[in-house]
C-alpha atoms as a PDB file:
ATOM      1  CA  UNK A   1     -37.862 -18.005  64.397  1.00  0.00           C
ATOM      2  CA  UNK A   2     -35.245 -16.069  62.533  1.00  0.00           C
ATOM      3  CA  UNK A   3     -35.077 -19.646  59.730  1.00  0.00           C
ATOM      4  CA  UNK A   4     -38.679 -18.801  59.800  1.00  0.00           C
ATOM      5  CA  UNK A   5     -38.261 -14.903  58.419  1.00  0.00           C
ATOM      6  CA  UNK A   6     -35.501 -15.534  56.561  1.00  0.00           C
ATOM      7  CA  UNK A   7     -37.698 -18.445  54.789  1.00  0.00           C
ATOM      8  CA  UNK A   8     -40.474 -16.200  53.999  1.00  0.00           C
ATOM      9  CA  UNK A   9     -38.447 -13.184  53.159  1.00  0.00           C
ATOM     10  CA  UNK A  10     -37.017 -15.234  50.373  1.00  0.00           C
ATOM     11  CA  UNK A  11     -40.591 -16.528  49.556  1.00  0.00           C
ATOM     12  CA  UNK A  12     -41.513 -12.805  49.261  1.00  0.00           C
ATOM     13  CA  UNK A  13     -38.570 -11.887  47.118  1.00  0.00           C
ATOM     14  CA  UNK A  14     -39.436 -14.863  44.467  1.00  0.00           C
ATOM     15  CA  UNK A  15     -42.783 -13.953  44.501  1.00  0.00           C
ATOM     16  CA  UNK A  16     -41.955 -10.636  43.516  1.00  0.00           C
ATOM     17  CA  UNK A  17     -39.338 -11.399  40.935  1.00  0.00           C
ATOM     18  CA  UNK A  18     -42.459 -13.669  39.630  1.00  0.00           C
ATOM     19  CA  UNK A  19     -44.858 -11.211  39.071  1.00  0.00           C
ATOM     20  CA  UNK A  20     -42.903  -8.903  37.606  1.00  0.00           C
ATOM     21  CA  UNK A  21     -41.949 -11.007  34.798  1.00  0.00           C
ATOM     22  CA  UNK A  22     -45.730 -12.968  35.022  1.00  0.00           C
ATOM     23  CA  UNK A  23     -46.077 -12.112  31.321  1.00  0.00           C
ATOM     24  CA  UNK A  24     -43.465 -13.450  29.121  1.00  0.00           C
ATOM     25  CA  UNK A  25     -42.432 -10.397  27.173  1.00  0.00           C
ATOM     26  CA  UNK A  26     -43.176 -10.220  22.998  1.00  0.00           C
ATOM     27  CA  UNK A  27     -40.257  -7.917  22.006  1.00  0.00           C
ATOM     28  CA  UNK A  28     -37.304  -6.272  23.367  1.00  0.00           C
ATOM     29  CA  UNK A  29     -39.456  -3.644  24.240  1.00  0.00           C
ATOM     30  CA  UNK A  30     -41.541  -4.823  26.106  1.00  0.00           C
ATOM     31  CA  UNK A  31     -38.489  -6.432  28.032  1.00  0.00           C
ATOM     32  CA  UNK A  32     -37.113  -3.384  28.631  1.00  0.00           C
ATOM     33  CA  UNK A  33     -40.142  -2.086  30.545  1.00  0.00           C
ATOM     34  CA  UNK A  34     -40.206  -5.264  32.635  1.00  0.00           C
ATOM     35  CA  UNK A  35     -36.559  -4.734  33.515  1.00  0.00           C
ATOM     36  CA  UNK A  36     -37.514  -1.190  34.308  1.00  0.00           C
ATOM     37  CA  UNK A  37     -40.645  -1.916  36.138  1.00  0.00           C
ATOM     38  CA  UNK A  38     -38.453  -4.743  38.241  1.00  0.00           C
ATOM     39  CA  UNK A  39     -35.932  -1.563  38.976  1.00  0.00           C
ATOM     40  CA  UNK A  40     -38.793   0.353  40.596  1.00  0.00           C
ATOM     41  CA  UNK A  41     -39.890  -2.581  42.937  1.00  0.00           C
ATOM     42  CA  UNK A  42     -36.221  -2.201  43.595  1.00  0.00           C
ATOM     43  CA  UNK A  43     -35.509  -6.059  42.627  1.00  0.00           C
ATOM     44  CA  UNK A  44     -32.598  -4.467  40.357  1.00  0.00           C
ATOM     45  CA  UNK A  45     -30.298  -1.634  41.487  1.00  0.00           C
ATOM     46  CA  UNK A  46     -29.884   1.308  38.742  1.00  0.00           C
ATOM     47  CA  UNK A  47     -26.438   0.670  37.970  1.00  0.00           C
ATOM     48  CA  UNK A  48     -27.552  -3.131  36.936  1.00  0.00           C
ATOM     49  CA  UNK A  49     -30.443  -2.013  35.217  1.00  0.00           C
ATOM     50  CA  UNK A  50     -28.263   0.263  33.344  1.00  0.00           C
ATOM     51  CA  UNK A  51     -26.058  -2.808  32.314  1.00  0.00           C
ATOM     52  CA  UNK A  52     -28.895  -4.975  30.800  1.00  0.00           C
ATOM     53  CA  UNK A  53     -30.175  -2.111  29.255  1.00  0.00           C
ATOM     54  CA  UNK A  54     -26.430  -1.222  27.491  1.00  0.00           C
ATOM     55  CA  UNK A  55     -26.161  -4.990  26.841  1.00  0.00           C
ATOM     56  CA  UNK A  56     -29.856  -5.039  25.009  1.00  0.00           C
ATOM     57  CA  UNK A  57     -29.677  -2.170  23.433  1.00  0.00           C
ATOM     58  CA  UNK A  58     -25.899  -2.805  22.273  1.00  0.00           C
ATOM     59  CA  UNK A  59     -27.321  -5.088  19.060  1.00  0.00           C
ATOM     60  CA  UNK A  60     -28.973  -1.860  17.627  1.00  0.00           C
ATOM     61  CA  UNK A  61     -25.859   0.245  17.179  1.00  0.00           C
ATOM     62  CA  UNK A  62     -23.230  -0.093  14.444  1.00  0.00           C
ATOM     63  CA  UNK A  63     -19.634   0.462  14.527  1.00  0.00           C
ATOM     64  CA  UNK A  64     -20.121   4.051  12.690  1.00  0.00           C
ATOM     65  CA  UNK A  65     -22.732   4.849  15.882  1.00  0.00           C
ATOM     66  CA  UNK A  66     -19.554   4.823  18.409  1.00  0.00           C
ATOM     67  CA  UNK A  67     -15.788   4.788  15.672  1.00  0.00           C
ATOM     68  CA  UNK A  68     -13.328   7.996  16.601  1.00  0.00           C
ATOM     69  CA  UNK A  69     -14.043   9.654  13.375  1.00  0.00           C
ATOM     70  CA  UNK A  70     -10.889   9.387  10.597  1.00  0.00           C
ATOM     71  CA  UNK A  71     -10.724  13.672  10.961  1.00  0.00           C
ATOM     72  CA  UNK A  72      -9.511  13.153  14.579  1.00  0.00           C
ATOM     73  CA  UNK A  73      -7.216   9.904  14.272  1.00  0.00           C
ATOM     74  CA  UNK A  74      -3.730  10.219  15.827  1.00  0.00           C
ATOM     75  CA  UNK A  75      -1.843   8.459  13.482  1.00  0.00           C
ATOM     76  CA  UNK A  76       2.147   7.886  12.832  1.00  0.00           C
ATOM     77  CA  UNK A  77       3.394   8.084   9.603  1.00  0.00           C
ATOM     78  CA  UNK A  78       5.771   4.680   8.825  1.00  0.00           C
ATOM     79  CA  UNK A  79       8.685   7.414   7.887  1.00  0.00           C
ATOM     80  CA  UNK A  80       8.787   9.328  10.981  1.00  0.00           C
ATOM     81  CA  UNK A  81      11.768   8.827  12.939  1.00  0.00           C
ATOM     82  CA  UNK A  82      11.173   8.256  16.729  1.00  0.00           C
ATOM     83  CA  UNK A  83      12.102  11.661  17.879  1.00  0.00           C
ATOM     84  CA  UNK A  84       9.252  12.815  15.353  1.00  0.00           C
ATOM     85  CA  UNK A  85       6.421  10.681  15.861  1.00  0.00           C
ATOM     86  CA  UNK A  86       7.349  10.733  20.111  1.00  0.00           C
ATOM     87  CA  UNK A  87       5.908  14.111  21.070  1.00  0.00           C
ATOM     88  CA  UNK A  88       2.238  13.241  19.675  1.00  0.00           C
ATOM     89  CA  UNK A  89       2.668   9.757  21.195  1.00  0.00           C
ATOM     90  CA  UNK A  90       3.732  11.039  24.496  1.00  0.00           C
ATOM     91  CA  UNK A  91       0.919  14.030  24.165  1.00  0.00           C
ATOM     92  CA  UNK A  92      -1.922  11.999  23.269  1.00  0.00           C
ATOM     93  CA  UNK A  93      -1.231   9.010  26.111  1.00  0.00           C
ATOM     94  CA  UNK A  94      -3.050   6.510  24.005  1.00  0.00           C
ATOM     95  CA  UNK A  95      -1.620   2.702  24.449  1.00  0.00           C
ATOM     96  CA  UNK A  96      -2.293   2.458  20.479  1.00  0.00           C
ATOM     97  CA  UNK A  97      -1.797   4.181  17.074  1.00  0.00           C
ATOM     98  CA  UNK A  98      -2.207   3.478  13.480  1.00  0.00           C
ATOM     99  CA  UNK A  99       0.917   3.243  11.355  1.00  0.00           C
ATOM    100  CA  UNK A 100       0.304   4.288   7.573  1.00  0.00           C
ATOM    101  CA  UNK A 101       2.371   4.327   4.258  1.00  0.00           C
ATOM    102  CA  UNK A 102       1.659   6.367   1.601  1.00  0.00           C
ATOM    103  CA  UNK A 103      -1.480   7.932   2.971  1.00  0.00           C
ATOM    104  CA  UNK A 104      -3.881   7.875   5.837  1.00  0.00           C
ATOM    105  CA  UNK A 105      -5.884   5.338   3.495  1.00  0.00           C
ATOM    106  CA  UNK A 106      -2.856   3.241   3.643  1.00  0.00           C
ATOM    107  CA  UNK A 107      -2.833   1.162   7.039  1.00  0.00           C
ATOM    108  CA  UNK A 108       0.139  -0.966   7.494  1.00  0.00           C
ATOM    109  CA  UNK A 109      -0.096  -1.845  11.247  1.00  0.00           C
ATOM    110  CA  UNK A 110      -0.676  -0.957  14.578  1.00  0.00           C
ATOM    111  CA  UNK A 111       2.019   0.394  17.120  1.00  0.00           C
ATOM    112  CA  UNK A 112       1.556  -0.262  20.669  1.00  0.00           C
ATOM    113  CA  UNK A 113       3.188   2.355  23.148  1.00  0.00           C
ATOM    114  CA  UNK A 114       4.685  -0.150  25.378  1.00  0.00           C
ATOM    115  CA  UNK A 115       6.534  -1.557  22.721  1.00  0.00           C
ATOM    116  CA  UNK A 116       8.768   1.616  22.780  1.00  0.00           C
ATOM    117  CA  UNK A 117       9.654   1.344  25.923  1.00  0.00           C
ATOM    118  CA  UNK A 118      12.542  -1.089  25.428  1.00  0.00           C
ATOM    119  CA  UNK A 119      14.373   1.693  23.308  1.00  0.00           C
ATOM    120  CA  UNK A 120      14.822   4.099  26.654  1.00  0.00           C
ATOM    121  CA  UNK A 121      17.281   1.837  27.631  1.00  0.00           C
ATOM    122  CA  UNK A 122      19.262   2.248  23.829  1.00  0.00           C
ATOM    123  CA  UNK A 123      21.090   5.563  23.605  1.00  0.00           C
ATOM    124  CA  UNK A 124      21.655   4.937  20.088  1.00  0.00           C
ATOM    125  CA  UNK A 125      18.634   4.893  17.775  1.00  0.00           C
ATOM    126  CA  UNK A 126      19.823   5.748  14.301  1.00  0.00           C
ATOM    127  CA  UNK A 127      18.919   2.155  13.216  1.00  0.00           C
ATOM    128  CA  UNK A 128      15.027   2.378  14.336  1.00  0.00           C
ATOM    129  CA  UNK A 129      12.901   1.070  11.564  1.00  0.00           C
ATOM    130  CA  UNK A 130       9.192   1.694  13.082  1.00  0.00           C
ATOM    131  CA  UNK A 131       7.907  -1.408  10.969  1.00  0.00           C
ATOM    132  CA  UNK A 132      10.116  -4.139  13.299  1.00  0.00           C
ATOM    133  CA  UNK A 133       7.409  -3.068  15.817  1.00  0.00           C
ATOM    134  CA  UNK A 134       4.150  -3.078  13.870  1.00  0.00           C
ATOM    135  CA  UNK A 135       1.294  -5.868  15.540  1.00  0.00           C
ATOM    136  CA  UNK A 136      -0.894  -6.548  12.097  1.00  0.00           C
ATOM    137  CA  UNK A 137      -4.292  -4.300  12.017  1.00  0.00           C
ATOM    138  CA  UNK A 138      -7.970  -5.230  11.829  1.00  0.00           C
ATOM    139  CA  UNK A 139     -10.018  -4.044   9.764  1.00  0.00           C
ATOM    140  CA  UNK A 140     -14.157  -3.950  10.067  1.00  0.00           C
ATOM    141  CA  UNK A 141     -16.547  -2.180   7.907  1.00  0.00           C
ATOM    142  CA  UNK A 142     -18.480   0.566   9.413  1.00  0.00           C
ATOM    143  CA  UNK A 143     -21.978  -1.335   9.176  1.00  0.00           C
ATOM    144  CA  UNK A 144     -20.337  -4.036  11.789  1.00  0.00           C
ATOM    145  CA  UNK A 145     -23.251  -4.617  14.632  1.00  0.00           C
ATOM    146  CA  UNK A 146     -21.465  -4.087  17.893  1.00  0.00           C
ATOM    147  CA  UNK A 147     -22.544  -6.962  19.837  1.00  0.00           C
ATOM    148  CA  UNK A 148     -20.732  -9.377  16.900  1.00  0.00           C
ATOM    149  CA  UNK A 149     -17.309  -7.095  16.984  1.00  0.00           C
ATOM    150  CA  UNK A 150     -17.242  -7.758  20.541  1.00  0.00           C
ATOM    151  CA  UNK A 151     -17.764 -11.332  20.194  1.00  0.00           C
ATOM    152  CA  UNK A 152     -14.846 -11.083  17.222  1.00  0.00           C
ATOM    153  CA  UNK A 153     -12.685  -8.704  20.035  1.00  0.00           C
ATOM    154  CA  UNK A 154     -12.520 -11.335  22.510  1.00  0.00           C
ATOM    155  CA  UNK A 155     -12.030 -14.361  20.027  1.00  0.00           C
ATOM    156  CA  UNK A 156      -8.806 -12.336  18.691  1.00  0.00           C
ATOM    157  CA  UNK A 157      -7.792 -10.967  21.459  1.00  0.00           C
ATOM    158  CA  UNK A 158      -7.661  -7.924  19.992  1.00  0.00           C
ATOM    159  CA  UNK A 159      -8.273  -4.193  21.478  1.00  0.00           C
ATOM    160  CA  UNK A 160      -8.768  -1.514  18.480  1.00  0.00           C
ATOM    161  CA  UNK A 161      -9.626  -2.321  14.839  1.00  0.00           C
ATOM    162  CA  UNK A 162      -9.855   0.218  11.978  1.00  0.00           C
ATOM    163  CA  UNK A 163     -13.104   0.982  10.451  1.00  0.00           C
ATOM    164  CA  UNK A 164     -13.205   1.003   6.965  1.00  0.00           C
ATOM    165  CA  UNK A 165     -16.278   3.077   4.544  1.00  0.00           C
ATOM    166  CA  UNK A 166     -17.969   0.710   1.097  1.00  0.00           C
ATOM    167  CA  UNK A 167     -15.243   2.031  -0.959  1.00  0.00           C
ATOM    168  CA  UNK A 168     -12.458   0.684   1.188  1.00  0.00           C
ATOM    169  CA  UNK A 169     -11.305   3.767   2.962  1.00  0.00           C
ATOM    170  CA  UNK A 170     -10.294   4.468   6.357  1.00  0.00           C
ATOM    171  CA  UNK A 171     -13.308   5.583   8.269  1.00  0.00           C
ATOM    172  CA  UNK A 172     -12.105   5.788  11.734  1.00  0.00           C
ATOM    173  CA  UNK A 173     -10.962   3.245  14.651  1.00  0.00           C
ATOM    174  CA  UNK A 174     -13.258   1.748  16.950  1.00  0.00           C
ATOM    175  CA  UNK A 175     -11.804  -0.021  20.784  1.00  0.00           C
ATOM    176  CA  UNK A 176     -13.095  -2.423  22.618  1.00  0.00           C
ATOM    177  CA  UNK A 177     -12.986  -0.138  25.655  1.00  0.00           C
ATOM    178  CA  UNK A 178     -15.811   1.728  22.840  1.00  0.00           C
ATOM    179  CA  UNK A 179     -17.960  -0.814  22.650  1.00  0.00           C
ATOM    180  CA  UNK A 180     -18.048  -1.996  26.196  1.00  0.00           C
ATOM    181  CA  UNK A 181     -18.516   1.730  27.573  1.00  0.00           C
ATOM    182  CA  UNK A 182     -22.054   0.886  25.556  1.00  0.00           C
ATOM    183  CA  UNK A 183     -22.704  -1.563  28.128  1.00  0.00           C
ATOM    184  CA  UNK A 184     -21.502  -0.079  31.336  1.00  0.00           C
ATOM    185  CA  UNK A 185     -20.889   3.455  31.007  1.00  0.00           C
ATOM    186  CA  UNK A 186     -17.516   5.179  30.744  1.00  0.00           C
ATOM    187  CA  UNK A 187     -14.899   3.133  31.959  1.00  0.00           C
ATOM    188  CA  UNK A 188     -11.505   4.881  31.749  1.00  0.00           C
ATOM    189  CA  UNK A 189     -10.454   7.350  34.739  1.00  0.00           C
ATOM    190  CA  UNK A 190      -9.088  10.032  31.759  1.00  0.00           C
ATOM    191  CA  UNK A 191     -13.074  10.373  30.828  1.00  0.00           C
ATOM    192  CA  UNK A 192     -14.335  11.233  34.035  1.00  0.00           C
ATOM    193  CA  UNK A 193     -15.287  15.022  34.513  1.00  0.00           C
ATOM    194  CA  UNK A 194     -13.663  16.628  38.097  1.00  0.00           C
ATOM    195  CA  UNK A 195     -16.272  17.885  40.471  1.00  0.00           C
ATOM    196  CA  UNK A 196     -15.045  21.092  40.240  1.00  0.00           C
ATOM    197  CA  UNK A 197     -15.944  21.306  36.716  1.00  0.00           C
ATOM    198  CA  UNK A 198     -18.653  20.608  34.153  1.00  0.00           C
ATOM    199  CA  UNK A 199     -16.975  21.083  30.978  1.00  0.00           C
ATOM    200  CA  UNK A 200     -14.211  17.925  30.043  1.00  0.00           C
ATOM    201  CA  UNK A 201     -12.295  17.758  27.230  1.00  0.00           C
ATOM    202  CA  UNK A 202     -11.340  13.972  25.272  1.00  0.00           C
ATOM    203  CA  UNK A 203      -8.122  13.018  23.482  1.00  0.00           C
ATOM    204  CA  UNK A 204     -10.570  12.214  20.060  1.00  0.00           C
ATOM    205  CA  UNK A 205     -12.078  16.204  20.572  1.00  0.00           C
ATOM    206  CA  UNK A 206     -15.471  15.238  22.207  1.00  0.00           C
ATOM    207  CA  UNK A 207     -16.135  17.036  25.153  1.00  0.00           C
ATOM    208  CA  UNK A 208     -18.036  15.161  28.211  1.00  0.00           C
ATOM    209  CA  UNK A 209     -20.659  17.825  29.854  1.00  0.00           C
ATOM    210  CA  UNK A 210     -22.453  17.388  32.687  1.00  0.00           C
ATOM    211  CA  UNK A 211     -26.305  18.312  32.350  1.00  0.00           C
ATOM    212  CA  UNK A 212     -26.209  20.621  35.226  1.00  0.00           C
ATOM    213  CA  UNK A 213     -23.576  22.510  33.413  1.00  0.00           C
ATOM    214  CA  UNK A 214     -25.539  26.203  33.393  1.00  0.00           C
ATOM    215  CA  UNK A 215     -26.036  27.307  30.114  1.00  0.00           C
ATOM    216  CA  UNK A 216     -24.221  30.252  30.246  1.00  0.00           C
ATOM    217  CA  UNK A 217     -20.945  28.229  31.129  1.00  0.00           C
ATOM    218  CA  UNK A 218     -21.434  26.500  28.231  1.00  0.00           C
ATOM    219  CA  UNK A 219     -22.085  29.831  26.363  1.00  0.00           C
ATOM    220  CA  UNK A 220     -18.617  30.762  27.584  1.00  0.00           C
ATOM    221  CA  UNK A 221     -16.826  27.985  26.870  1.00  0.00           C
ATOM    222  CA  UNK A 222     -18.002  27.155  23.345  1.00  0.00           C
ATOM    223  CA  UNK A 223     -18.278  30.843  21.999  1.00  0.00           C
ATOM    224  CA  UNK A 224     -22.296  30.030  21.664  1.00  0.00           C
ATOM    225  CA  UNK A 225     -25.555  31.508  21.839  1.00  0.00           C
ATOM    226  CA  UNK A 226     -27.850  29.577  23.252  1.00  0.00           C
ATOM    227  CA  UNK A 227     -30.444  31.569  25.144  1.00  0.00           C
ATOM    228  CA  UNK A 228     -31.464  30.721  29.014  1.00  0.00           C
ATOM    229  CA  UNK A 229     -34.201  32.387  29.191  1.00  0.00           C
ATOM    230  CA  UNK A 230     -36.143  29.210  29.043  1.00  0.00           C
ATOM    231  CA  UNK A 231     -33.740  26.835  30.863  1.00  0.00           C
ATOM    232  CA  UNK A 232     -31.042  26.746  33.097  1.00  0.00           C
ATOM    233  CA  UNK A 233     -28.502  23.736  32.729  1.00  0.00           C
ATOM    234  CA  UNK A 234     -27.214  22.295  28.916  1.00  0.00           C
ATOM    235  CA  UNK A 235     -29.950  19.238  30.544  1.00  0.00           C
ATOM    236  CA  UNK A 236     -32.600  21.049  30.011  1.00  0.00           C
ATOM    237  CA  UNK A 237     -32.365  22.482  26.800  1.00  0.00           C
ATOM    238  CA  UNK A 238     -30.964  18.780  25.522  1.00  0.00           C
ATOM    239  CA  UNK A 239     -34.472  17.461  26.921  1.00  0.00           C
ATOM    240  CA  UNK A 240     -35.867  19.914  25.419  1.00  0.00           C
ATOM    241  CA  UNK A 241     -34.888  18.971  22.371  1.00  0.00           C
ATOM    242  CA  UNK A 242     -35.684  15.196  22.521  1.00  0.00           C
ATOM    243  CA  UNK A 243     -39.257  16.258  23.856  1.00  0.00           C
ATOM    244  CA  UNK A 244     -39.140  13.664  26.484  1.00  0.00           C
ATOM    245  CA  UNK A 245     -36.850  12.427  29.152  1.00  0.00           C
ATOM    246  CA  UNK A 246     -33.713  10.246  27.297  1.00  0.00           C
ATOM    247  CA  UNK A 247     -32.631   6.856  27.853  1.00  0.00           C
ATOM    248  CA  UNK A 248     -29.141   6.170  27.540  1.00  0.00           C
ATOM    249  CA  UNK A 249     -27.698   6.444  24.199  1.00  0.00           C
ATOM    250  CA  UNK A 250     -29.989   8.520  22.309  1.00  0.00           C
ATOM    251  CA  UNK A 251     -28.755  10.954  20.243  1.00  0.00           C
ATOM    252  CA  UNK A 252     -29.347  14.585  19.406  1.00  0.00           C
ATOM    253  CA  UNK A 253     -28.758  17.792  17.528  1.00  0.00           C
ATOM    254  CA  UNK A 254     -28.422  21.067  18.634  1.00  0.00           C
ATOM    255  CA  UNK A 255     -27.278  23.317  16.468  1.00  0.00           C
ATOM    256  CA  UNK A 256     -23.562  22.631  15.607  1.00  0.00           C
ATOM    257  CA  UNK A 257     -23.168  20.180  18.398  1.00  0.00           C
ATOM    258  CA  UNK A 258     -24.547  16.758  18.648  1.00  0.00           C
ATOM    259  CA  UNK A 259     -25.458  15.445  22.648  1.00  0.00           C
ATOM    260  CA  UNK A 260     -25.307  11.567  23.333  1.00  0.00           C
ATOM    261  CA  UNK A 261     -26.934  10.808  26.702  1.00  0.00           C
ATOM    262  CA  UNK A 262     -24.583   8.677  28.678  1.00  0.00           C
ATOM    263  CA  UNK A 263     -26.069   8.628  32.005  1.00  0.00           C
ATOM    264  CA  UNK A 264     -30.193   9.192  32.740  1.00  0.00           C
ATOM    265  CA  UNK A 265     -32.340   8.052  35.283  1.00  0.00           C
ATOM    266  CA  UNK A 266     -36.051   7.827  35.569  1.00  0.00           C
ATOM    267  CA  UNK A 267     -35.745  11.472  36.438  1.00  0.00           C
ATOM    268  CA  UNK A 268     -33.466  13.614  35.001  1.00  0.00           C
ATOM    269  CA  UNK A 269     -30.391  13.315  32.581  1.00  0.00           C
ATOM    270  CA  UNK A 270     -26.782  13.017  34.129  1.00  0.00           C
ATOM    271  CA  UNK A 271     -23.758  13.108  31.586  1.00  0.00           C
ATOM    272  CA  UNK A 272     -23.762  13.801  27.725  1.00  0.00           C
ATOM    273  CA  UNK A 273     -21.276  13.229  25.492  1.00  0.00           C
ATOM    274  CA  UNK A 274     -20.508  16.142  22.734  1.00  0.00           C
ATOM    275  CA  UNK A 275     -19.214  15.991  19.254  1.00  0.00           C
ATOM    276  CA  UNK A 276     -18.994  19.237  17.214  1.00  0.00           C
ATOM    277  CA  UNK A 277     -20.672  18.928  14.054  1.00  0.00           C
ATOM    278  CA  UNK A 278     -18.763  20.288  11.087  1.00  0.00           C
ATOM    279  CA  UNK A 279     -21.066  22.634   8.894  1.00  0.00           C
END
């Protein structure tokens, strides 16, 4: 009896996977409503609905979309000494940094963090030459499609690569923690905002809100004006703006802020992203 249900519960499953992709979609968009429509008959949970949508939707964005912009790269200059360059490493608690010559245009390697931690045991450090450490850079222009600089990530093995503008400037840095936080949402622990607050600060000076942060919080916070006499949360008046209910990874402007939806359901919006906009 029980082979029986089990047997025609599966049956029932099938069939319902079936129908729901019964017409073989024409675009991507029309893919992404069949994924979505297969969500709501609950044949895909939200958070893998969100990862075929990041994955999808991943081809569309170039490495400018998502690159830590070149005015907020923590950089080490090759003629620091250690005891210089050490207080910004330890204070920013990335695992890499940029090592340039002459200028910030002038990118001689990268310097990994663990790779200092040999010299704790050396009391003596008068002969430390930061270029014996240096792992070679990569370089990608800022037009680079996302979904191929992951591919070219995990061929090389490599974790961060600097982004480079036509005229063969630095641009900005791009990791592959970036790019995959396309796909499946924020992935580091440092980027998650406490329950106890709405308002979170990141190392690049982005600022992760949540959208039921009230409006006069925000206010508070950022020295702004916006007025709540119309809505509440920072949600609202994002959605407000778009003039319809986000998907993940839309963008918009607000003033002197710009708001990139990182989490959204079918809904109401969850987590934005913020980047000050220099005027």
């Amino acid at each position: 009896m029980s082979e029986d249900r089990s047997s025609n519960g599966q049956k029932s499953w099938l069939g319902k996977l079936t129908q729901a992709f019964a017409h073989e979609p024409k675009n991507r968009q029309e893919l992404l409503e069949l994924l979505r429509e297969a969500h709501q008959n609950k044949l895909l949970d939200s958070e893998a609905l969100t990862i075929v949508e990041g994955a999808i939707q991943v081809a569309d964005l170039q490495v400018r979309d998502i690159m830590v912009p070149r005015s907020q790269l923590i950089s080490i200059k090759s003629t620091q000494t250690l005891q210089e360059f050490l207080p910004a490493v330890i204070d920013a608690a990335h695992s890499r940094y940029p090592v340039v010559g002459e200028n910030h245009d002038d990118v001689i390697g990268v310097l990994l963090a663990k790779d200092l931690l040999p010299l704790i045991l050396q009391n003596d450090h008068s002969n430390f030459n930061i270029k014996d450490l240096l792992r070679p850079a990569t370089f990608v222009p800022e037009s680079k499609r996302l979904n191929v600089l992951l591919r070219e990530f995990r061929a090389n093995h490599n974790h961060m690569a600097i982004v480079i503008d036509e005229y063969g400037g630095v641009a900005g840095l791009v990791t592959i923690e970036d790019v995959l936080e396309q796909i499946v949402g924020d992935i580091e622990d440092e980027h998650d905002v406490e329950e106890d607050s709405y308002i979170k600060p990141l190392p690049s000076g982005d600022f992760l809100i949540k959208a039921l942060t009230p409006i006069e919080n925000f206010n508070e916070f950022f020295e702004s004006e916006f007025s709540d006499d119309e809505f509440d949360t920072v949600g609202g008046l994002v959605m407000s703006a778009f003039g319809h209910l986000p998907k993940r990874n839309e963008i918009t402007e607000i003033g002197a802020y710009r708001f990139r939806i990182l989490n959204a359901d079918s809904r109401r919006i969850h987590l934005l992203r913020l980047t000050p906009i220099a005027r």
